[in-house]
Protein backbone atom coordinates (compact mmCIF):
# COMPACT_ATOMS: atom_id res chain seq x y z
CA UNK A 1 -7.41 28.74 -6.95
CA UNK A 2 -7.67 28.38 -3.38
CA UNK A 3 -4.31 27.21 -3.08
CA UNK A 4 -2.82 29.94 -4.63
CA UNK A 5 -4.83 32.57 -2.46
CA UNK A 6 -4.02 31.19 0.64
CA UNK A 7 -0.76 30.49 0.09
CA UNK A 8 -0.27 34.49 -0.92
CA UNK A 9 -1.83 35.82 1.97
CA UNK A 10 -0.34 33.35 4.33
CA UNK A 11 3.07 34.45 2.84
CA UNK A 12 4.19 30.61 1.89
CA UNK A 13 5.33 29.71 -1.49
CA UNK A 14 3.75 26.85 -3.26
CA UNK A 15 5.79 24.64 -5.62
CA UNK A 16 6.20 24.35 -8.87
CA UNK A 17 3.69 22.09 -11.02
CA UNK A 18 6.46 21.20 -12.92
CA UNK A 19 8.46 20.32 -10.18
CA UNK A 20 5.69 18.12 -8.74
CA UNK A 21 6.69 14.16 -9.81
CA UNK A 22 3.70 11.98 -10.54
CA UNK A 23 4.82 8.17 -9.16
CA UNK A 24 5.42 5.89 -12.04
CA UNK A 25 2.55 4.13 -14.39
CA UNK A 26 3.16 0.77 -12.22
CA UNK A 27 2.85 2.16 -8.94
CA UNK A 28 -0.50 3.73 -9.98
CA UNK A 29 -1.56 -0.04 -11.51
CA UNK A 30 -0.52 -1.44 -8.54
CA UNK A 31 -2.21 0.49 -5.75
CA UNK A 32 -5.66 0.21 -7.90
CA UNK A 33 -4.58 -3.70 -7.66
CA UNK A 34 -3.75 -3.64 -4.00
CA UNK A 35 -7.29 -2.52 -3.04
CA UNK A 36 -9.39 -4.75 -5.85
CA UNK A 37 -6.84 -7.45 -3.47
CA UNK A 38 -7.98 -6.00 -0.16
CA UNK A 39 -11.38 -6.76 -0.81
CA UNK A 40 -10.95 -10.08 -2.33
CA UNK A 41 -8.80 -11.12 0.31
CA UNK A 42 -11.17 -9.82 3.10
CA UNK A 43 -13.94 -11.90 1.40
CA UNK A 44 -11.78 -14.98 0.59
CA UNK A 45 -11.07 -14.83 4.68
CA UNK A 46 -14.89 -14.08 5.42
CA UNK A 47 -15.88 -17.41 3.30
CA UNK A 48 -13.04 -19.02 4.54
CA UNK A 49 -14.45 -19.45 8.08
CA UNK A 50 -17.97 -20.72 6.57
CA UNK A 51 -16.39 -23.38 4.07
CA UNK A 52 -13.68 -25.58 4.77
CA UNK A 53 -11.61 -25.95 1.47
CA UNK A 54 -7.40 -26.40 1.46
CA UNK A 55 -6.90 -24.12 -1.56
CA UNK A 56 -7.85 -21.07 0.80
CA UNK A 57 -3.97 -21.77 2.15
CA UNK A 58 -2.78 -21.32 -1.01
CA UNK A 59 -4.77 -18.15 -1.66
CA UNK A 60 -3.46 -16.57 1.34
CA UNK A 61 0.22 -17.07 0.37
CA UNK A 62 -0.56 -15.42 -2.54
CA UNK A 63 -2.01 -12.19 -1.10
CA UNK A 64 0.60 -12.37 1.11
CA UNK A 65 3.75 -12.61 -1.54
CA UNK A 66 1.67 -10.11 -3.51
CA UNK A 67 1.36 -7.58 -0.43
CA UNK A 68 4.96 -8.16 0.62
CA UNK A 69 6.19 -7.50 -3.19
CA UNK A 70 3.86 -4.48 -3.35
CA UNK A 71 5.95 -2.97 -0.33
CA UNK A 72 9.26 -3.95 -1.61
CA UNK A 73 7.94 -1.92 -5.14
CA UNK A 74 7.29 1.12 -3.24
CA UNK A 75 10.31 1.04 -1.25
CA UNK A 76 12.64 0.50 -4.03
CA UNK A 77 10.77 3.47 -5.50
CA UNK A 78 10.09 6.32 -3.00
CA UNK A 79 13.19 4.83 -1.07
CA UNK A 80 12.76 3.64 2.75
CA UNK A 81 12.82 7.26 4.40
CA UNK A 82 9.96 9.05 2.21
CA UNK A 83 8.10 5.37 2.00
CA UNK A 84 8.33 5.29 5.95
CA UNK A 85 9.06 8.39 6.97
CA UNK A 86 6.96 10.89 4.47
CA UNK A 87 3.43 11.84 4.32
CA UNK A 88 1.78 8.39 4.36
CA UNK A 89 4.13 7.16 7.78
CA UNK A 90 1.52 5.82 9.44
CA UNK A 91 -0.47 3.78 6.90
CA UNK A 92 2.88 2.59 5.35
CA UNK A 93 3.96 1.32 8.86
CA UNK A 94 0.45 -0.30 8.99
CA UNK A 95 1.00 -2.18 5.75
CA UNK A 96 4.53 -3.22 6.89
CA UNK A 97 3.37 -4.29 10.26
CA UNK A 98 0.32 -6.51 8.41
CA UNK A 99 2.22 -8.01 5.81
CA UNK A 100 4.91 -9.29 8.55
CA UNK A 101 2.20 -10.67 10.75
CA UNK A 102 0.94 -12.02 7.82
CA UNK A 103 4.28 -13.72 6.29
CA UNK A 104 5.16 -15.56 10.32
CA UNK A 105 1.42 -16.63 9.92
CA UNK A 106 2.17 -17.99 5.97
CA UNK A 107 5.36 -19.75 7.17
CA UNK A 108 4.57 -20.96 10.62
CA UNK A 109 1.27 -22.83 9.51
């Protein structure tokens, strides 16, 4: 493959397939879930500002618990430094910074 050809000529050693951990079944699930979420939540808070109905409170402490237990997953599986400091930094930082704003809004309204 490509890989393999550039990584000859470029003198670098790729690793091992068998070396190379797929995450768990669950984290899989739940990053499919997390986006399906995403967009229901980004609809729930485009409707929300058409049509004036009290259960859209309770819909956005659940995406919130859900997004905040979806981070909490992934750090108890990756562990804090490859979660925040690997590969996917910046978007993880994103998520953590979004889900906090999102847990002060939850509990201060």
């Amino acid at each position: 493959s490509a890989d393999v050809l550039v990584a000859h000529y470029a003198h670098l050693s790729l690793p091992d397939p068998d070396d190379i951990q797929e995450p768990p079944i669950y984290i899989r699930v739940l990053d499919g879930l997390a986006g399906i979420l995403i967009i229901i939540n980004g609809l729930t808070i485009g409707i929300s500002q058409d049509v004036r109905w009290r259960g859209f409170e309770y819909g956005e402490m659940f995406f919130t618990g859900f997004f905040l237990c979806e981070i909490v997953c992934k750090l108890r599986n990756f562990g804090p430094k490859e979660h925040l400091l690997g590969p996917d930094a910046a978007w993880n930082w994103f998520d953590v910074l979004v889900v906090s704003l999102a847990v002060v809004d939850v509990t201060l309204t």
